[in-house]
C-alpha atoms as a PDB file:
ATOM      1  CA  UNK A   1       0.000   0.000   0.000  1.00  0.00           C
ATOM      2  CA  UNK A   2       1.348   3.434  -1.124  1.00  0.00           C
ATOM      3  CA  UNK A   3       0.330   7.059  -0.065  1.00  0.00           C
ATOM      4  CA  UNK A   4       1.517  10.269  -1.865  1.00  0.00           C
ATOM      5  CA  UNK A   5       2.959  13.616   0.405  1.00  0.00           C
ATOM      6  CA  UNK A   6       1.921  15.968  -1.182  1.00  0.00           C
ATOM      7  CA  UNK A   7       4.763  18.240  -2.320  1.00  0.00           C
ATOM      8  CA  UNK A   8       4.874  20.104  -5.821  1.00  0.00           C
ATOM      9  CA  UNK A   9       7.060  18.714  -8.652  1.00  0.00           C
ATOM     10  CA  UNK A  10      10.750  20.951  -7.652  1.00  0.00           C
ATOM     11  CA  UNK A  11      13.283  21.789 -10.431  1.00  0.00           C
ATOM     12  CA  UNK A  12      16.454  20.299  -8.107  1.00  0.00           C
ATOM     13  CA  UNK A  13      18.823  21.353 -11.532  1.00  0.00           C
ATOM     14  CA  UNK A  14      19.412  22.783 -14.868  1.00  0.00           C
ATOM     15  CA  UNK A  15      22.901  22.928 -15.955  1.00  0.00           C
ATOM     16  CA  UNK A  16      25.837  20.455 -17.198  1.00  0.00           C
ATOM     17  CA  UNK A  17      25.772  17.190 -16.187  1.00  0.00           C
ATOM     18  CA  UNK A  18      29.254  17.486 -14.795  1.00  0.00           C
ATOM     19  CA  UNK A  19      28.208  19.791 -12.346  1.00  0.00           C
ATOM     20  CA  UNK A  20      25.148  18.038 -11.406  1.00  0.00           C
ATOM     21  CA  UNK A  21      27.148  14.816  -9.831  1.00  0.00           C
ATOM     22  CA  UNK A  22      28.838  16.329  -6.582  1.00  0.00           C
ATOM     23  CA  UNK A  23      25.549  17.984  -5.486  1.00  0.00           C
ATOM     24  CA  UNK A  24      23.850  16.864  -2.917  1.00  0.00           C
ATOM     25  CA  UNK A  25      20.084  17.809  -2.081  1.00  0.00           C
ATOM     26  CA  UNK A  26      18.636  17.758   1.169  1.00  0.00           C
ATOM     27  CA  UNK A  27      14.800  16.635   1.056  1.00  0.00           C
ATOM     28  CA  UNK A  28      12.408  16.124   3.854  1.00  0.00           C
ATOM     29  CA  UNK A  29      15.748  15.622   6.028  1.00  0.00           C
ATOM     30  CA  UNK A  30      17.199  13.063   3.466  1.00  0.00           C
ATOM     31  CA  UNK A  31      20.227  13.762   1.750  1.00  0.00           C
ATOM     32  CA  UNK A  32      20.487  12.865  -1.595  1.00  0.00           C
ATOM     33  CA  UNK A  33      22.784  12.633  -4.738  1.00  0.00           C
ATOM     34  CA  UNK A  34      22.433  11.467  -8.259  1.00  0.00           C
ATOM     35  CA  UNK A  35      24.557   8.385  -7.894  1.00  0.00           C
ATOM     36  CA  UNK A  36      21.800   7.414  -5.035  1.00  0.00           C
ATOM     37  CA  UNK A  37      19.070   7.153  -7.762  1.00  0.00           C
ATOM     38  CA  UNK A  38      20.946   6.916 -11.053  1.00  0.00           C
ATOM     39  CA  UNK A  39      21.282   2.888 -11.600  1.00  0.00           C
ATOM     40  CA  UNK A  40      17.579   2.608 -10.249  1.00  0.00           C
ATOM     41  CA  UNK A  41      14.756   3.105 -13.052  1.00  0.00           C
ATOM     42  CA  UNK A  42      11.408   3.562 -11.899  1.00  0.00           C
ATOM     43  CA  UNK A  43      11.002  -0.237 -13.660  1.00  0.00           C
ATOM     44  CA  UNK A  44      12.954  -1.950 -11.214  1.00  0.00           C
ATOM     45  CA  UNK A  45      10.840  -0.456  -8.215  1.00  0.00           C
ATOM     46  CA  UNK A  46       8.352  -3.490  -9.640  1.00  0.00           C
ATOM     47  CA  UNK A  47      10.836  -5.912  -7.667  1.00  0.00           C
ATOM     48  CA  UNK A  48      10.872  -4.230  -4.144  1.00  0.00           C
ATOM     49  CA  UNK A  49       6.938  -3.548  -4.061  1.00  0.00           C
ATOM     50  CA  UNK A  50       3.553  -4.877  -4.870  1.00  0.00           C
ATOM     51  CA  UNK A  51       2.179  -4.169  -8.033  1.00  0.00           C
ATOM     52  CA  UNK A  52      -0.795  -2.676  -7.239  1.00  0.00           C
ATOM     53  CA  UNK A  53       1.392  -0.006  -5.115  1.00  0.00           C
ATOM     54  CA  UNK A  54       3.379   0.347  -8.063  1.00  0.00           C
ATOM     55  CA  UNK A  55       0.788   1.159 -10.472  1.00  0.00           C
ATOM     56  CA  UNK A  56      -0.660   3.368  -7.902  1.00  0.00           C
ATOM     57  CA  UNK A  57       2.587   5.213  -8.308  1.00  0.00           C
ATOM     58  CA  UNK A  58       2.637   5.162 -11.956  1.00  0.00           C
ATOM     59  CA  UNK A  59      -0.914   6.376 -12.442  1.00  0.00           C
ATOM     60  CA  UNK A  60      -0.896   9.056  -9.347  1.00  0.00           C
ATOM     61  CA  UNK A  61       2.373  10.673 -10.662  1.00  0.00           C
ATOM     62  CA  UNK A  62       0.735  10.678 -14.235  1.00  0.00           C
ATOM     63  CA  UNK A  63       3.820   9.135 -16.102  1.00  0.00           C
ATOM     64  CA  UNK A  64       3.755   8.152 -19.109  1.00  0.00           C
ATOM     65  CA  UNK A  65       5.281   4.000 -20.239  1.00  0.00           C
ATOM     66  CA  UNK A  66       7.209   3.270 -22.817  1.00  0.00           C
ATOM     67  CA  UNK A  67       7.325  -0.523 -23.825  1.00  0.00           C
ATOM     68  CA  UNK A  68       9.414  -0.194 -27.412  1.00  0.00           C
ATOM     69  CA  UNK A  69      12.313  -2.382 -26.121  1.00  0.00           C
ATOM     70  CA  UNK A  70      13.298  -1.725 -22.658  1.00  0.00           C
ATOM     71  CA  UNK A  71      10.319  -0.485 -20.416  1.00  0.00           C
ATOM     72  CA  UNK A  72      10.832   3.038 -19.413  1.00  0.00           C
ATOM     73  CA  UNK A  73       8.724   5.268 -17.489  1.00  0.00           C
ATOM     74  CA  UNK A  74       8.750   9.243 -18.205  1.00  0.00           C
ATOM     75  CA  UNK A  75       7.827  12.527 -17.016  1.00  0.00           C
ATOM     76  CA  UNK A  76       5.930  15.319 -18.820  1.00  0.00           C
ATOM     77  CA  UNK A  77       9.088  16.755 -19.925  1.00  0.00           C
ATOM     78  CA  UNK A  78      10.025  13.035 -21.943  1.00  0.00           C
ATOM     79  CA  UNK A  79      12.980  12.951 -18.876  1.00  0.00           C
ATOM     80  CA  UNK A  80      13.060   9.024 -17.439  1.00  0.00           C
ATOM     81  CA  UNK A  81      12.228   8.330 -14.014  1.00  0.00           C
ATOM     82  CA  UNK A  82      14.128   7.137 -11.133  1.00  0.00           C
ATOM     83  CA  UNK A  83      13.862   6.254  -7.670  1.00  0.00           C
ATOM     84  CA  UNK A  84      15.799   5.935  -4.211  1.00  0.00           C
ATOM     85  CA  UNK A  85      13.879   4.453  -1.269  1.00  0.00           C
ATOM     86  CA  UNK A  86      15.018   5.013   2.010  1.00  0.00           C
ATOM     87  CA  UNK A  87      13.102   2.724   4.728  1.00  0.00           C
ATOM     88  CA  UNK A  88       9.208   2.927   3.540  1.00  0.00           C
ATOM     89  CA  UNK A  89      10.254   6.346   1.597  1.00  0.00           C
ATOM     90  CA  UNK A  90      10.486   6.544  -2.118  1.00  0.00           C
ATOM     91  CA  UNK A  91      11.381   9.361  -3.334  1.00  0.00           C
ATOM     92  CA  UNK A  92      10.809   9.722  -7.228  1.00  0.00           C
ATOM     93  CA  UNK A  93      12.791  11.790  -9.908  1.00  0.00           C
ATOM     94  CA  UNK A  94      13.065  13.031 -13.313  1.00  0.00           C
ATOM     95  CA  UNK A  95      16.798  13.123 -15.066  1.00  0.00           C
ATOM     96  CA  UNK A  96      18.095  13.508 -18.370  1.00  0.00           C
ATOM     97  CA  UNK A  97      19.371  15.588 -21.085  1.00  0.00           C
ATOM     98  CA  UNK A  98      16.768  18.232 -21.982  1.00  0.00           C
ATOM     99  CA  UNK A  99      18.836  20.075 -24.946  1.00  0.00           C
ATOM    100  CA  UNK A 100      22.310  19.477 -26.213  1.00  0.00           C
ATOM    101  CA  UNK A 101      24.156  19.335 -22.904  1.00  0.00           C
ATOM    102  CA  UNK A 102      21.745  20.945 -20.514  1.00  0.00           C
ATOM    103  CA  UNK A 103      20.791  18.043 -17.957  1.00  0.00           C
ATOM    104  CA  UNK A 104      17.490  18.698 -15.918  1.00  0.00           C
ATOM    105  CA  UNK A 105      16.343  17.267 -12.343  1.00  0.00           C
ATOM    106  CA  UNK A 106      12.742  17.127 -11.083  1.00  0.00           C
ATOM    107  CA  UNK A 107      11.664  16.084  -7.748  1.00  0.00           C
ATOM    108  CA  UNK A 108       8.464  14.634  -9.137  1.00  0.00           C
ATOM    109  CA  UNK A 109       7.538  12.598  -5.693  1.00  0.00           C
ATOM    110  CA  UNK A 110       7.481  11.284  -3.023  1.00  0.00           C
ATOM    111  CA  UNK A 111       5.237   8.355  -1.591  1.00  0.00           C
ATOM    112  CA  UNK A 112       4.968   6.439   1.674  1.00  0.00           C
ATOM    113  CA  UNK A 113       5.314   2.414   1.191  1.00  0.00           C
ATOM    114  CA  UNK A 114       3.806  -0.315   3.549  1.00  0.00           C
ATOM    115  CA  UNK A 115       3.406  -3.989   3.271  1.00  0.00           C
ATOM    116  CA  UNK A 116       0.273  -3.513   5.771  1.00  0.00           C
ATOM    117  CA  UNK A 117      -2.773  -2.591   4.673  1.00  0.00           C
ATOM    118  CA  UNK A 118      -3.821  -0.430   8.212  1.00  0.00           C
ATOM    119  CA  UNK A 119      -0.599   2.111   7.968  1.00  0.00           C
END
């Protein structure tokens, strides 16, 4: 079972992706960097959750699929999705190159996991 915080989607960057890899953002008292998230597409959330939490996810944070070869999940922008979960925390982003070597980084989410349906 999954609930949403509510928090608005946060531009975290916009620049070079060089400069975006020592940064480290502090959200809701969790630090976080881009190697935390980068090796973790939204696809492989599938295998630490249920999948009704995960389409929950998928359909609450509007994303869009794309099933051409490799599944990939993306933001309004067309930027991929990534996670990094942190005890029952995930914390969702967007990431990629926007234009010719301007990277962006969204804060699109952040949801609440349990395996029990009462929490």
């Amino acid at each position: 079972m999954v609930k949403k915080i509510e928090i608005s989607r946060q531009k975290l960057f916009d620049g070079e992706e060089e400069q975006s890899l020592p940064t480290v953002f502090e959200i809701e008292n969790q630090r976080i960097s881009l190697t935390d998230f980068y090796n973790n597409p939204l696809r492989n959330l599938k295998k630490e959750i249920d999948g009704e939490s995960f389409e929950s996810i998928v359909e609450g944070s509007n994303f869009s699929v794309n099933n051409r070869f490799i599944e990939r999940y993306t933001s309004e922008n067309g930027l991929e999705i990534y996670y990094f979960k942190s005890n029952n925390t995930i914390y969702l982003f967007s990431y990629g190159e926007y234009q010719p070597g301007r990277y962006l980084l969204f804060l699109e989410g952040i949801w609440q996991y349990s395996t029990r349906k009462n929490e």
